[in-house]
N, C-alpha and C. Protein backbone atom coordinates (compact mmCIF):
# COMPACT_ATOMS: atom_id res chain seq x y z
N UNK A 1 0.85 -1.18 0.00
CA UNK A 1 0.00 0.00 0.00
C UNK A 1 0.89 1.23 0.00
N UNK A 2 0.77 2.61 -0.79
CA UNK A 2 1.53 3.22 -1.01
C UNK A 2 1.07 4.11 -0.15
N UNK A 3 1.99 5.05 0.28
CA UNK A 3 2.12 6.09 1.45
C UNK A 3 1.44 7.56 0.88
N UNK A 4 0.37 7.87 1.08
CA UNK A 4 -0.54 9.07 0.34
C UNK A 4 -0.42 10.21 1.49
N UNK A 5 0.45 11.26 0.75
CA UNK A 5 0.86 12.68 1.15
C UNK A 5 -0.90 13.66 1.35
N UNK A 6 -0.71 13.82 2.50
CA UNK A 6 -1.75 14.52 2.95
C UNK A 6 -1.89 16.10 2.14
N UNK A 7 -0.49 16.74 2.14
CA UNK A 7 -0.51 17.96 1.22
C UNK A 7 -0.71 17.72 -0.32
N UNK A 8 -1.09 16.88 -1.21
CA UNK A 8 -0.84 16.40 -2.32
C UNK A 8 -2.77 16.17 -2.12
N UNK A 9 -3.06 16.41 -1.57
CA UNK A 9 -5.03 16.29 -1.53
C UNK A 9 -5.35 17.75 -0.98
N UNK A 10 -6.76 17.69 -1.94
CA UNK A 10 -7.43 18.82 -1.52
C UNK A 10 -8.80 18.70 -0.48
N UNK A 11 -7.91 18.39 0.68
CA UNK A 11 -8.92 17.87 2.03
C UNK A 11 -10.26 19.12 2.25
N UNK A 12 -10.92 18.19 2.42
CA UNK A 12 -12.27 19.17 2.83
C UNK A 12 -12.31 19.30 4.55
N UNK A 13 -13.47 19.98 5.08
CA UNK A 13 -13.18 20.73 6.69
C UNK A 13 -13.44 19.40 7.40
N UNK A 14 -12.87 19.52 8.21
CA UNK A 14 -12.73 17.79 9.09
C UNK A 14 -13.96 17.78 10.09
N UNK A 15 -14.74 16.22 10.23
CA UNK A 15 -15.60 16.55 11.10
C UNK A 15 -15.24 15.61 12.32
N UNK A 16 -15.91 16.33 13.15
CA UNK A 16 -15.64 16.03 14.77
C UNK A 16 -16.69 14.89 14.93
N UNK A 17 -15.82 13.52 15.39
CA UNK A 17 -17.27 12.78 15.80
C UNK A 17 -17.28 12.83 16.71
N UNK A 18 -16.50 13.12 17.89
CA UNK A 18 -17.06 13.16 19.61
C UNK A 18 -15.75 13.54 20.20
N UNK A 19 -15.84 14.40 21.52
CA UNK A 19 -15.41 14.96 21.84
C UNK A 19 -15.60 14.31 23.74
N UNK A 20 -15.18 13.87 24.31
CA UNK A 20 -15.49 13.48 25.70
C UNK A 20 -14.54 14.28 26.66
N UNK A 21 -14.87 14.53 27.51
CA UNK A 21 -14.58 15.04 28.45
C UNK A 21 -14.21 14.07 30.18
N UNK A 22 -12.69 14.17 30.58
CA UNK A 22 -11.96 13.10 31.00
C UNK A 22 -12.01 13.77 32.37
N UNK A 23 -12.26 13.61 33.47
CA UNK A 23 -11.77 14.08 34.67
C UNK A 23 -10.63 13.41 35.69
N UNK A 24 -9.60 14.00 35.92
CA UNK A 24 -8.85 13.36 37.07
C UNK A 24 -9.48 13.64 37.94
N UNK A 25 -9.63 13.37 39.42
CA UNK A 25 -9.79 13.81 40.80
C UNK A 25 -8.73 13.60 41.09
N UNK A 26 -8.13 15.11 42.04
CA UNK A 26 -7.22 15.22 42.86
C UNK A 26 -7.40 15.77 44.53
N UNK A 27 -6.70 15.85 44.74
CA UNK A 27 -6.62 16.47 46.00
C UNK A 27 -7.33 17.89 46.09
N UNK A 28 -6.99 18.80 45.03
CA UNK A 28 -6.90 19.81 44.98
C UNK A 28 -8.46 20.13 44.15
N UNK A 29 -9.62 18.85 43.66
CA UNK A 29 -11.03 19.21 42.74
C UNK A 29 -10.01 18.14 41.63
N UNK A 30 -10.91 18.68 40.56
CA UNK A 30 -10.82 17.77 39.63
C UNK A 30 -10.38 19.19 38.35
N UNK A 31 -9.44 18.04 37.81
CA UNK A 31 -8.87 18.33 36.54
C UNK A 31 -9.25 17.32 35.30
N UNK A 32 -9.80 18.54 34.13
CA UNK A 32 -9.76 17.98 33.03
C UNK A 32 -9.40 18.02 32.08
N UNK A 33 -9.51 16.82 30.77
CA UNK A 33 -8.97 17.00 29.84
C UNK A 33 -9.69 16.64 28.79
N UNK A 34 -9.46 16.76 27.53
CA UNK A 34 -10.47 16.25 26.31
C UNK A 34 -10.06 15.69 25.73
N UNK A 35 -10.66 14.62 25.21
CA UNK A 35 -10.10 13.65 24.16
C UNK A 35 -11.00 13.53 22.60
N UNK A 36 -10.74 13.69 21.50
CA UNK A 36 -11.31 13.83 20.01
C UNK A 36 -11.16 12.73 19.35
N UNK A 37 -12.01 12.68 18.46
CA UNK A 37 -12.22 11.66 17.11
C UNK A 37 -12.50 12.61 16.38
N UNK A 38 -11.68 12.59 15.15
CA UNK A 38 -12.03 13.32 14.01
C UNK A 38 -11.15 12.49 12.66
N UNK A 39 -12.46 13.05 11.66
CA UNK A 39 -12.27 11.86 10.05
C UNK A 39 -11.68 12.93 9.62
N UNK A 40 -11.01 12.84 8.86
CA UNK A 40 -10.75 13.87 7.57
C UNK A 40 -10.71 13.15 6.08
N UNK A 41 -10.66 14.06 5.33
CA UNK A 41 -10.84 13.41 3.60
C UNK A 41 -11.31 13.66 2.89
N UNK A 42 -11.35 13.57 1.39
CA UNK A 42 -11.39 14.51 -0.17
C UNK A 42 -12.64 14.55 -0.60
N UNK A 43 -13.42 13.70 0.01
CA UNK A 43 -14.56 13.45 -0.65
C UNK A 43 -14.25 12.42 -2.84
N UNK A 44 -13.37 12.23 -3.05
CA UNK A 44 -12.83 11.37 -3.63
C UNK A 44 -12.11 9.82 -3.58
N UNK A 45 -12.73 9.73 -2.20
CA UNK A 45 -12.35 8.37 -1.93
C UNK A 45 -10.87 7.88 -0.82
N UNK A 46 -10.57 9.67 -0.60
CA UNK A 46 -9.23 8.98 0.51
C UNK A 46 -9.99 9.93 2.27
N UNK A 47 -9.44 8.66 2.53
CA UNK A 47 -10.32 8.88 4.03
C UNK A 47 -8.91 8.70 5.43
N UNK A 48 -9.26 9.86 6.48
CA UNK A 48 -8.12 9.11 7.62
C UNK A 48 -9.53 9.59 8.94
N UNK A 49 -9.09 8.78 9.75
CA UNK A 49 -9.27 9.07 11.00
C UNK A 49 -8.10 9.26 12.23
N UNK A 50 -8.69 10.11 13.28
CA UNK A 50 -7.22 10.22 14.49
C UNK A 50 -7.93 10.65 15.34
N UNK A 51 -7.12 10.17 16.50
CA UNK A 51 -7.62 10.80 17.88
C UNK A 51 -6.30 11.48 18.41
N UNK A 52 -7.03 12.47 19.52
CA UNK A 52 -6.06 13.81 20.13
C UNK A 52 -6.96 14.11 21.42
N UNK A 53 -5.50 14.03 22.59
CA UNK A 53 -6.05 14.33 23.58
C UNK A 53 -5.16 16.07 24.22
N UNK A 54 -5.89 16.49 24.98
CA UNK A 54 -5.36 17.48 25.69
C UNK A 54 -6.20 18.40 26.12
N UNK A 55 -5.50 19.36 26.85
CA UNK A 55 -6.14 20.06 27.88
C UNK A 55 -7.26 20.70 27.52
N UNK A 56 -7.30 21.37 26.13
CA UNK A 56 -8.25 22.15 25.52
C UNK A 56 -9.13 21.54 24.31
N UNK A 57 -10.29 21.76 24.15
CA UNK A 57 -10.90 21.45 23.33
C UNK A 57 -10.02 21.64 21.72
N UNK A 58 -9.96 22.25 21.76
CA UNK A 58 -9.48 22.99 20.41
C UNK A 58 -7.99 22.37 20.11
N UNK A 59 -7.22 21.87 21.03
CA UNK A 59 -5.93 21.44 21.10
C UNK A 59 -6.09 20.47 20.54
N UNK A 60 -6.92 19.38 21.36
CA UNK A 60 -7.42 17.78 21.25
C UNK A 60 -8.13 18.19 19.72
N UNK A 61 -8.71 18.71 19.22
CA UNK A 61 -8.87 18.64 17.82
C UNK A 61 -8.05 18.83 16.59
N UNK A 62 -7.15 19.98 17.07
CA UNK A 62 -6.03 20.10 16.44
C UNK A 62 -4.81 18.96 15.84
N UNK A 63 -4.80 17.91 17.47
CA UNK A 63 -4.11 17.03 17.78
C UNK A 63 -4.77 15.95 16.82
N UNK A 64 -5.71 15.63 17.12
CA UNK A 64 -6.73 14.51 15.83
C UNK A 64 -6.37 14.86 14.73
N UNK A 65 -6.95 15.70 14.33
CA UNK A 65 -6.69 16.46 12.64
C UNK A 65 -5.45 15.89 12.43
N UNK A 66 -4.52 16.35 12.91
CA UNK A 66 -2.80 16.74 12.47
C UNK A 66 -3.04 14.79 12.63
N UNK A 67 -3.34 13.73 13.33
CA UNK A 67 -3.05 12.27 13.46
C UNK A 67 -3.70 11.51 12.48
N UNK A 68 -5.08 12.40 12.12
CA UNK A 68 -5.81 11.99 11.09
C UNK A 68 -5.05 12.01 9.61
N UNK A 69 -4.40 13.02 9.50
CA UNK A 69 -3.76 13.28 8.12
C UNK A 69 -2.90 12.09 7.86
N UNK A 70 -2.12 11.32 9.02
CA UNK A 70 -0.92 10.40 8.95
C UNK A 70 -1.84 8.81 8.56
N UNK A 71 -2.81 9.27 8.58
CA UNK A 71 -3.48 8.00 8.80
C UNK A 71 -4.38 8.00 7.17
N UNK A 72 -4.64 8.37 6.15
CA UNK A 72 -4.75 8.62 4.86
C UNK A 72 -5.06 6.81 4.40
N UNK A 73 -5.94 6.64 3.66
CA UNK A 73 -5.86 5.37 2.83
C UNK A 73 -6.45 5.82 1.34
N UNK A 74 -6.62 4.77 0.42
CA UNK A 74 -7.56 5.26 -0.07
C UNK A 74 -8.64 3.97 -0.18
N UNK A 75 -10.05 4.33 -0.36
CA UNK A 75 -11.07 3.03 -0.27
C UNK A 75 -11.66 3.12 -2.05
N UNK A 76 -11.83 2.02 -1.51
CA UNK A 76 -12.63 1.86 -3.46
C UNK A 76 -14.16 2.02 -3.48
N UNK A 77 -14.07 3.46 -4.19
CA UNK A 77 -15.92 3.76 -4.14
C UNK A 77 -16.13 3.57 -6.16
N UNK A 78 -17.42 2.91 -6.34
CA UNK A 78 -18.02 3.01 -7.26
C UNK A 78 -19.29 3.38 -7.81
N UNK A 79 -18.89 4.66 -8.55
CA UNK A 79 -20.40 5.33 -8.55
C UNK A 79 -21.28 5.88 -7.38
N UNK A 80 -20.38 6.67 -6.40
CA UNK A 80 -20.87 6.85 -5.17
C UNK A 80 -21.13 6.04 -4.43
N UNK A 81 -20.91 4.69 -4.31
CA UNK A 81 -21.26 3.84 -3.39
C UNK A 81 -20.53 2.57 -4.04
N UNK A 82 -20.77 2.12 -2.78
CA UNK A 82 -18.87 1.20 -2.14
C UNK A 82 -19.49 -0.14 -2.87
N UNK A 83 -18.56 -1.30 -3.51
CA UNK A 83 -18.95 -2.36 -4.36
C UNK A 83 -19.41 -3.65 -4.09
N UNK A 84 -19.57 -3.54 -2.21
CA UNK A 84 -20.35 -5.22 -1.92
C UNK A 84 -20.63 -4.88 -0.95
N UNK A 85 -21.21 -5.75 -0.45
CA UNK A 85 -21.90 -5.82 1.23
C UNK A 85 -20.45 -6.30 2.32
N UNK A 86 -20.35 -5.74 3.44
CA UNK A 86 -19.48 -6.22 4.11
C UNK A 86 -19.92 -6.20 5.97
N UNK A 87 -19.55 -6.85 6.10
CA UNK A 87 -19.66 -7.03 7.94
C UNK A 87 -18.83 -6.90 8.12
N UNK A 88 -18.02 -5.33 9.18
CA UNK A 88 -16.82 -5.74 10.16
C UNK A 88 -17.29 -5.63 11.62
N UNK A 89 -16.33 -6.05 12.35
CA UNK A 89 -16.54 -6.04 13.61
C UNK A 89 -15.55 -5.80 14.66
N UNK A 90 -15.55 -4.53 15.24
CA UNK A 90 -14.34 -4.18 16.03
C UNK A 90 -14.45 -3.94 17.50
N UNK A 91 -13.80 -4.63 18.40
CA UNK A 91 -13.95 -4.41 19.67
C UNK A 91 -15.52 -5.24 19.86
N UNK A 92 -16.84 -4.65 20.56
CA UNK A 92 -17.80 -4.90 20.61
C UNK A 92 -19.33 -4.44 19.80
N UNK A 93 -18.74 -3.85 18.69
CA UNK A 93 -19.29 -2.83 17.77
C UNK A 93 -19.31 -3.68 16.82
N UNK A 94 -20.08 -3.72 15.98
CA UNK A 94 -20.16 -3.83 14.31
C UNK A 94 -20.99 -3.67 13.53
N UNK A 95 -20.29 -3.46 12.51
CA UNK A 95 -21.13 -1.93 10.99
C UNK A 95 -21.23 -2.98 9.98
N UNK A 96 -22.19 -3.02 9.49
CA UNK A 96 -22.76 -3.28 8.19
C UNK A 96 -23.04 -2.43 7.43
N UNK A 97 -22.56 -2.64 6.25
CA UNK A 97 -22.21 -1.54 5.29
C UNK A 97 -22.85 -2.26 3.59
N UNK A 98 -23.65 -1.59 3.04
CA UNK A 98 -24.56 -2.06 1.96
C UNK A 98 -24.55 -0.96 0.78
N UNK A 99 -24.39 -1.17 -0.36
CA UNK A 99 -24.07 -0.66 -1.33
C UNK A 99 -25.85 -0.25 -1.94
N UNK A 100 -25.79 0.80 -2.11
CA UNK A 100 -27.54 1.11 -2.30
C UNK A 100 -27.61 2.28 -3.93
N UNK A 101 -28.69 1.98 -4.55
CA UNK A 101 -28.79 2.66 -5.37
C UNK A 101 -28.72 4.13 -6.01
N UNK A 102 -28.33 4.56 -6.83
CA UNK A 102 -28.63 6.37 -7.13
C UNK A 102 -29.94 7.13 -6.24
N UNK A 103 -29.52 7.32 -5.43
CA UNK A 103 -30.77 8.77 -4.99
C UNK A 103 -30.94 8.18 -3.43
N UNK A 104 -30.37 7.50 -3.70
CA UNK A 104 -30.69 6.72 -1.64
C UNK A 104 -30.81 7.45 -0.90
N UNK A 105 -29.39 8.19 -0.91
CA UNK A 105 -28.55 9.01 -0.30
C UNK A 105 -27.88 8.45 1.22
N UNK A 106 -26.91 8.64 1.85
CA UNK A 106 -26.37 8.60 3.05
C UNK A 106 -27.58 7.62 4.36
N UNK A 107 -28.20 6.75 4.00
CA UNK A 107 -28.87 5.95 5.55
C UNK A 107 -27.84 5.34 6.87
N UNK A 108 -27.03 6.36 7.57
CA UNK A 108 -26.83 5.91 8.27
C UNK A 108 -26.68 6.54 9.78
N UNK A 109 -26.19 6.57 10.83
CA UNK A 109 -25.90 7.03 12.08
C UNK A 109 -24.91 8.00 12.06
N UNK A 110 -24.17 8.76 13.24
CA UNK A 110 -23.95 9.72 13.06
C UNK A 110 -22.35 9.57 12.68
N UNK A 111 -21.67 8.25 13.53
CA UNK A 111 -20.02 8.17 13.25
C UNK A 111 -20.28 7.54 11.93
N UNK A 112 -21.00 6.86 11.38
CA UNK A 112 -20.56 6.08 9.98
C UNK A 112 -21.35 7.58 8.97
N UNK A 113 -22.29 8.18 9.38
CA UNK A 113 -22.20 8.90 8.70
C UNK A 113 -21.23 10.26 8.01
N UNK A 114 -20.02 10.46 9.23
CA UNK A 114 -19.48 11.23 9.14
C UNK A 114 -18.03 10.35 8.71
N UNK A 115 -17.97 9.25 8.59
CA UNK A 115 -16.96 8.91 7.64
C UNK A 115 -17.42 8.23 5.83
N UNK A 116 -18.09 8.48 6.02
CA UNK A 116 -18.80 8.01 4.90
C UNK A 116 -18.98 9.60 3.89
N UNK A 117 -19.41 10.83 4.25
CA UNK A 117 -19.45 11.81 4.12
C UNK A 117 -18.08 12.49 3.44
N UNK A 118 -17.09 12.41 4.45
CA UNK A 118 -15.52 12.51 4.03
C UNK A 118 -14.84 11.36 3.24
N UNK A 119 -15.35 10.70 2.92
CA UNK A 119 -15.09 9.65 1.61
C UNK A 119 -15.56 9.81 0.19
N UNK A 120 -16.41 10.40 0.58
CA UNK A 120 -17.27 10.69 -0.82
C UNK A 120 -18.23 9.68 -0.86
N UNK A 121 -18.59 9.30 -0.30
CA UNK A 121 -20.08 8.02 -1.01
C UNK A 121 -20.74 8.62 -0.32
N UNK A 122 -22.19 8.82 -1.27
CA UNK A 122 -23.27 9.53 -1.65
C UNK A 122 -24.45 8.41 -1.52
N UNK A 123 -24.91 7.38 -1.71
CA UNK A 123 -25.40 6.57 -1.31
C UNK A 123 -24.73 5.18 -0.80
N UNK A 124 -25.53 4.92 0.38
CA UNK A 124 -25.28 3.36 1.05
C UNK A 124 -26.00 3.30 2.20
N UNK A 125 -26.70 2.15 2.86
CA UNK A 125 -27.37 1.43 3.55
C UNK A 125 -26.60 0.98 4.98
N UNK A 126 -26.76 1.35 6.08
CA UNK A 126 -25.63 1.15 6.96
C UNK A 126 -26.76 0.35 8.12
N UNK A 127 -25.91 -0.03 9.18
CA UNK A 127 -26.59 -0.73 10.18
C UNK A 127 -25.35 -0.86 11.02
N UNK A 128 -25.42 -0.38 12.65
CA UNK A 128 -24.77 -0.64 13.76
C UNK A 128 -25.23 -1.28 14.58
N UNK A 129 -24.37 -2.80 14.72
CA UNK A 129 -25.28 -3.33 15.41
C UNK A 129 -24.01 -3.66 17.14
N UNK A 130 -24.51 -4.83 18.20
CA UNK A 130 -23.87 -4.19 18.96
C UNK A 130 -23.34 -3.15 19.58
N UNK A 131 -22.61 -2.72 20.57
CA UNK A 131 -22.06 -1.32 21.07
C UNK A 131 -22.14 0.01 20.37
N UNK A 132 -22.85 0.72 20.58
CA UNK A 132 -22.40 1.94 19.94
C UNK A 132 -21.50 3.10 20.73
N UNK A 133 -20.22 2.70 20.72
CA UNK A 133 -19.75 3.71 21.02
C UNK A 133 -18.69 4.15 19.85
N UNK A 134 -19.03 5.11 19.83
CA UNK A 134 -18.97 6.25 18.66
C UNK A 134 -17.45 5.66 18.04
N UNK A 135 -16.17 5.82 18.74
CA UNK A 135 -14.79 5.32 18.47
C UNK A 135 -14.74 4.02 18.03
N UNK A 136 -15.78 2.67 18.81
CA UNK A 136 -15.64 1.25 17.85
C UNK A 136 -16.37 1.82 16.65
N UNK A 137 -16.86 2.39 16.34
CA UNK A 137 -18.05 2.61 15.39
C UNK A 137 -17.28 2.79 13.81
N UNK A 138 -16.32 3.67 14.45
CA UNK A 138 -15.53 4.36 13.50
C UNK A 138 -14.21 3.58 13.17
N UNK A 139 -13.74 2.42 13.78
CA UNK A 139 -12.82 2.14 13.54
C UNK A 139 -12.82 0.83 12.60
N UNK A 140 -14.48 0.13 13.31
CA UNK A 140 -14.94 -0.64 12.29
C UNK A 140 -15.20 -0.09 10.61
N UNK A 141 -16.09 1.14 10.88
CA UNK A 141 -16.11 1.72 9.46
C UNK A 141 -15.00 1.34 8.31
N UNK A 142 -14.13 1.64 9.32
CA UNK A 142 -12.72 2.41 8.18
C UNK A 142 -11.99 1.05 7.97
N UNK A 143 -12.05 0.07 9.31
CA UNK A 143 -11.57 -1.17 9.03
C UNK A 143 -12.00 -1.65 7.79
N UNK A 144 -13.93 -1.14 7.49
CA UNK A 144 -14.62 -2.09 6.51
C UNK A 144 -14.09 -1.80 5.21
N UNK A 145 -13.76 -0.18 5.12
CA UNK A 145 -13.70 0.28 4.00
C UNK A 145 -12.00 -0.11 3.20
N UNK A 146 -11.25 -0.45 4.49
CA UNK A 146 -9.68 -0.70 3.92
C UNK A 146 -10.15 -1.93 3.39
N UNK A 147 -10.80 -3.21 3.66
CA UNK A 147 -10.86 -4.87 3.05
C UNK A 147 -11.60 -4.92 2.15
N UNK A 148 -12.84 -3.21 1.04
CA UNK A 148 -13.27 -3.37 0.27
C UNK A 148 -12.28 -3.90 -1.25
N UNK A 149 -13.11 -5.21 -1.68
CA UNK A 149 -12.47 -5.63 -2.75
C UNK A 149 -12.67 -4.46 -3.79
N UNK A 150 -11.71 -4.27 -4.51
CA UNK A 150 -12.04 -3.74 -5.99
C UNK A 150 -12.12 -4.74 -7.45
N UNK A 151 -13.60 -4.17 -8.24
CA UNK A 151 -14.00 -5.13 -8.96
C UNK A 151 -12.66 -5.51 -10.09
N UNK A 152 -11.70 -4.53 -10.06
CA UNK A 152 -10.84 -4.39 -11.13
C UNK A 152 -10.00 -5.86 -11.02
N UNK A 153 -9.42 -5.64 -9.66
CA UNK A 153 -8.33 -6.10 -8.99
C UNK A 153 -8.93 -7.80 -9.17
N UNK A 154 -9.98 -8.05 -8.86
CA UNK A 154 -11.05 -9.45 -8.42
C UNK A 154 -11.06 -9.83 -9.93
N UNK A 155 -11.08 -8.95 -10.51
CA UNK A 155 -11.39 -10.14 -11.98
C UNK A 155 -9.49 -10.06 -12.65
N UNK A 156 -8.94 -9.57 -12.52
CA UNK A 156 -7.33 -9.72 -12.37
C UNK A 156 -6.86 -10.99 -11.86
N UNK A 157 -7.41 -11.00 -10.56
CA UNK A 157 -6.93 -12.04 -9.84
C UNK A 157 -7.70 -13.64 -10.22
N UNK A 158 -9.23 -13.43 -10.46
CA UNK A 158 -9.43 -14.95 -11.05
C UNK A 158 -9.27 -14.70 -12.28
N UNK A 159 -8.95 -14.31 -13.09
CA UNK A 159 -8.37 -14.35 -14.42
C UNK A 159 -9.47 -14.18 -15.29
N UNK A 160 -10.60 -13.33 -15.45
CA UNK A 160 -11.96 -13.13 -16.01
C UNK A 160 -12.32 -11.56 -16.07
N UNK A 161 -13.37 -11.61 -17.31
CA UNK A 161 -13.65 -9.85 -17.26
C UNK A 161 -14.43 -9.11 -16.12
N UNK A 162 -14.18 -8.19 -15.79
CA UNK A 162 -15.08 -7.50 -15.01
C UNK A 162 -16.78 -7.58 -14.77
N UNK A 163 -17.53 -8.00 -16.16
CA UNK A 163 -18.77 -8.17 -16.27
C UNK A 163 -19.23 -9.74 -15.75
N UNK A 164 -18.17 -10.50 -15.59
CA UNK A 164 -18.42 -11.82 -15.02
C UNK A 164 -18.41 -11.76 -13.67
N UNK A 165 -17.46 -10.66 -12.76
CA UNK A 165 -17.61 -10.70 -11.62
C UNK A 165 -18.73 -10.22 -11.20
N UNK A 166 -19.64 -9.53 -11.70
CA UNK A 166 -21.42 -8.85 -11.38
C UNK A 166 -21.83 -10.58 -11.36
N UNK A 167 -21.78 -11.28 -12.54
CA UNK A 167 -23.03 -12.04 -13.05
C UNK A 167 -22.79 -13.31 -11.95
């Protein structure tokens, strides 16, 4: 897999999927800190996610963003929407992810919707089942979207045209 330069894309504004708020107790009250999830990506098919913690809201996002960029893939979308059905499952979370027709548009929750969004696919059929917490949510996503086959690659590999791998 080749190493995709974050400055070499024309990234769109990154969205925040959750933001939690961490308390120590000390002696002295309680101290806190914030911790972020944030996607970034072209809307052309290259997607990262990262997390960032620190004292300030704005830091911990900063911190994501800047982790998100290192983290870059690209997924295989066709025709706005991704080329098979897939189940992943991460931690206690798992996303089902369904390839849906012109005009669907976006059916899904709020973390798969916001990586799905920064990918560029425009229609697909989603389902979270198990845990929802927002971070498995998202890691399954992106897990699902790195093991999407491409139809190119699949009829390459069994040695047949592309129109045989549909039929």
């Amino acid at each position: 897999m080749a190493i995709i330069n974050p400055s070499e894309l024309d990234l769109k504004e990154e969205t925040v999927v959750k933001i939690k708020r961490i308390a120590k107790v000390t002696s002295r009250g309680k101290r806190f800190r914030f911790s972020a999830v944030v996607v970034v990506g072209d809307g052309k098919g290259h997607v990262g996610v990262g997390r960032g913690k620190a004292n300030e809201v704005l830091a911990s996002i900063t911190k994501a963003k800047e982790n998100a960029k290192q983290n870059i893939f690209k997924a295989s979308i066709i025709n706005g929407t991704i080329p098979h059905k897939i189940v992943k499952k991460y931690g206690a979370s798992s996303v089902m992810l369904k390839p849906a027709s012109p005009g669907t548009g976006i059916i899904a929750g709020g973390a798969v919707r916001a990586v799905m969004e920064q990918v560029g696919v425009s229609n697909i059929l989603s389902k979270v089942l198990g845990s929802n917490n927002s971070l498995n949510i998202v890691n399954a996503t992106i897990d699902a979207l790195r093991d999407m086959q491409d139809a190119v690659k699949v009829a390459n590999k069994r040695g047949i045209t592309i129109n045989q791998v549909f039929n």
